[in-house]
Structures are given as structure tokens and as C-alpha cells.
N, C-alpha and C. Protein backbone atom coordinates (compact mmCIF):
# COMPACT_ATOMS: atom_id res chain seq x y z
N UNK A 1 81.01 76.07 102.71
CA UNK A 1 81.17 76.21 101.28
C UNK A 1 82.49 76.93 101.00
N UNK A 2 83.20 76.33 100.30
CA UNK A 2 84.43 77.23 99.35
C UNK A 2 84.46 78.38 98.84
N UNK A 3 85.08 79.67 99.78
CA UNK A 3 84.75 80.66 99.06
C UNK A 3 85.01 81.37 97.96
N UNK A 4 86.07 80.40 97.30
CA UNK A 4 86.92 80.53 95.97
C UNK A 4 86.01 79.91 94.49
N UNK A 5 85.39 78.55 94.94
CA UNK A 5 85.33 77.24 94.23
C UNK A 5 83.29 77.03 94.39
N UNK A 6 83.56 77.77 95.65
CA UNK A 6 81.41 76.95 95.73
C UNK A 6 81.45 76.23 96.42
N UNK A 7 82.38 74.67 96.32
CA UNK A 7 82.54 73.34 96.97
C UNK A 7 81.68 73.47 97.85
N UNK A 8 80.72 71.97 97.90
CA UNK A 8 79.93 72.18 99.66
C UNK A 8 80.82 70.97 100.39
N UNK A 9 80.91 71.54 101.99
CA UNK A 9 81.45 70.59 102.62
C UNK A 9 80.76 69.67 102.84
N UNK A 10 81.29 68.01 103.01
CA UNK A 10 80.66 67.04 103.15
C UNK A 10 80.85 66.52 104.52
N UNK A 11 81.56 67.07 105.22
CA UNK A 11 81.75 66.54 106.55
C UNK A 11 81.41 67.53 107.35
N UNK A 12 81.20 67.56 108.81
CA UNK A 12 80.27 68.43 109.54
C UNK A 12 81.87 69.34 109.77
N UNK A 13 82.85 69.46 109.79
CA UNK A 13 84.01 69.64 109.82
C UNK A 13 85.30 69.43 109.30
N UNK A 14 85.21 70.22 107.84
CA UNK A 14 85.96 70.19 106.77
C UNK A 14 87.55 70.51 107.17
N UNK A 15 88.60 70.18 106.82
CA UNK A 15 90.01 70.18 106.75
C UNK A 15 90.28 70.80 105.88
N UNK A 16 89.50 72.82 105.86
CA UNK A 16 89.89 73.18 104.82
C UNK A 16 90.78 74.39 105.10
N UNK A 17 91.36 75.12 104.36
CA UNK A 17 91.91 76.47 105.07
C UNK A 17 91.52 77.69 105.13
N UNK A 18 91.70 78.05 106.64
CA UNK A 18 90.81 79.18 106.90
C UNK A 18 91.49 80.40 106.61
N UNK A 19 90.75 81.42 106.12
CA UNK A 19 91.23 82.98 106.03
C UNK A 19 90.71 83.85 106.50
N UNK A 20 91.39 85.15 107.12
CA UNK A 20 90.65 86.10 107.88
C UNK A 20 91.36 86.94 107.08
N UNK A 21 90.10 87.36 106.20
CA UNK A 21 90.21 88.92 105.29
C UNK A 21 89.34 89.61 105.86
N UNK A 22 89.91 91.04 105.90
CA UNK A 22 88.56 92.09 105.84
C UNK A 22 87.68 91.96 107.54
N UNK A 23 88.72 91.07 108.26
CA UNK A 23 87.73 90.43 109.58
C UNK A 23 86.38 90.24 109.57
N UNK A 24 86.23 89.06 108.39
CA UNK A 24 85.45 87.68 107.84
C UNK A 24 86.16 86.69 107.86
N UNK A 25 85.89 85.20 108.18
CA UNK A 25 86.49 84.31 108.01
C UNK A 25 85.84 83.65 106.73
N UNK A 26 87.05 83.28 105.95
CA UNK A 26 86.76 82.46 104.75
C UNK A 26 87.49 80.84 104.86
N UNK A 27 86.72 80.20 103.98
CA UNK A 27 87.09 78.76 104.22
C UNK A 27 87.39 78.53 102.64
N UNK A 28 88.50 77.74 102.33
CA UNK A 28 88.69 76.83 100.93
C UNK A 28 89.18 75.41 101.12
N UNK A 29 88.45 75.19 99.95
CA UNK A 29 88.11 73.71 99.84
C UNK A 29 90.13 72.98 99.80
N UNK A 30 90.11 71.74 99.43
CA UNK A 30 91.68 71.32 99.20
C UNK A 30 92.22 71.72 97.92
N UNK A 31 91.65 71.58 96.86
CA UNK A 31 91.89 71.58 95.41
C UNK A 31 92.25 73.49 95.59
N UNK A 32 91.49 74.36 95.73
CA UNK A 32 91.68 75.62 96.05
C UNK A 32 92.75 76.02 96.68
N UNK A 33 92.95 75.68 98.20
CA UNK A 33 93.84 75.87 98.39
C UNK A 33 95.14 75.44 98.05
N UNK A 34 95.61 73.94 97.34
CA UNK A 34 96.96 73.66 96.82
C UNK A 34 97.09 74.41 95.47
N UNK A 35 96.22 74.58 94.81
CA UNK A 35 96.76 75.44 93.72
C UNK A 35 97.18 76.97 93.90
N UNK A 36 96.84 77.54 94.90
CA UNK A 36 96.50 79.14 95.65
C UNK A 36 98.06 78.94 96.69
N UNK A 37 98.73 77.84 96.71
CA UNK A 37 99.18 77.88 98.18
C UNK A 37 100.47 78.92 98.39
N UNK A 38 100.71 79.62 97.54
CA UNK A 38 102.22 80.33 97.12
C UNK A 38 101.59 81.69 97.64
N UNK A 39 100.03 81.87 97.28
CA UNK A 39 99.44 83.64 97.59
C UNK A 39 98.88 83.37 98.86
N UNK A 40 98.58 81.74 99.38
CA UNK A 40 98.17 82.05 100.93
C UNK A 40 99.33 82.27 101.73
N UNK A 41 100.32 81.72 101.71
CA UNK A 41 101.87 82.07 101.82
C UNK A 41 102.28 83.15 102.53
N UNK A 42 101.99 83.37 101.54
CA UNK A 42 101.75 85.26 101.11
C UNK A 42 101.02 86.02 101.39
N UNK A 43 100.31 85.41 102.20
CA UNK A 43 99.39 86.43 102.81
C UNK A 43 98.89 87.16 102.18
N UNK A 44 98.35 87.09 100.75
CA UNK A 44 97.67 88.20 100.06
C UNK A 44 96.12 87.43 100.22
N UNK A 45 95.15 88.59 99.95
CA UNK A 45 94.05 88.56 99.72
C UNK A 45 93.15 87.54 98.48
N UNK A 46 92.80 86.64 98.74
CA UNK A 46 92.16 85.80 97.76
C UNK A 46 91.39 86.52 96.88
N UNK A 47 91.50 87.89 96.70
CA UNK A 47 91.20 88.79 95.51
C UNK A 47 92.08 88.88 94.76
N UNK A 48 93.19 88.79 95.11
CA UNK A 48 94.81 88.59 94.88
C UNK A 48 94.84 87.75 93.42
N UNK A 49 94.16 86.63 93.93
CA UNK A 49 94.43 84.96 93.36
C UNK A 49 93.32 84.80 92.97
């Protein structure tokens, strides 16, 4: 699931992008991440964005 958006993945292995905040891994969907892609960049925190 998208941890930005909700999105559920539909494939057993989504092509989405991964983040390690807080040493948790987070996953976002495509739509999430191309609009976000300047603060993943950036290495800021998807609290950030």
C-alpha cells in the first residue's frame, strides 16, 4: 500500500519507490512519487511533502 496515497498494489511486486525513514521502509505508488520527485531528490522526509 502507498504510504502517501493508500493505493493498493496490484501486482505481487509493485515498481514503486522505496523509502527508508526513521529505519521503516516506505513504499509509493507512481502518481506519488512523480509529483513528490524534487523532495525524494532531496532526500527529505515524506513529512516534508
Amino acid at each position: 500500500m502507498c504510504a502517501r496515497c493508500g493505493t493498493q498494489a496490484k501486482a505481487p511486486q509493485p515498481t514503486w519507490t522505496c523509502s527508508v525513514e526513521n529505519g521503516m521502509r516506505r513504499y509509493f505508488c507512481d502518481t506519488c512519487s512523480r509529483e513528490n520527485l524534487r523532495a525524494i531528490e532531496g532526500r527529505l522526509d515524506s513529512a516534508w511533502w
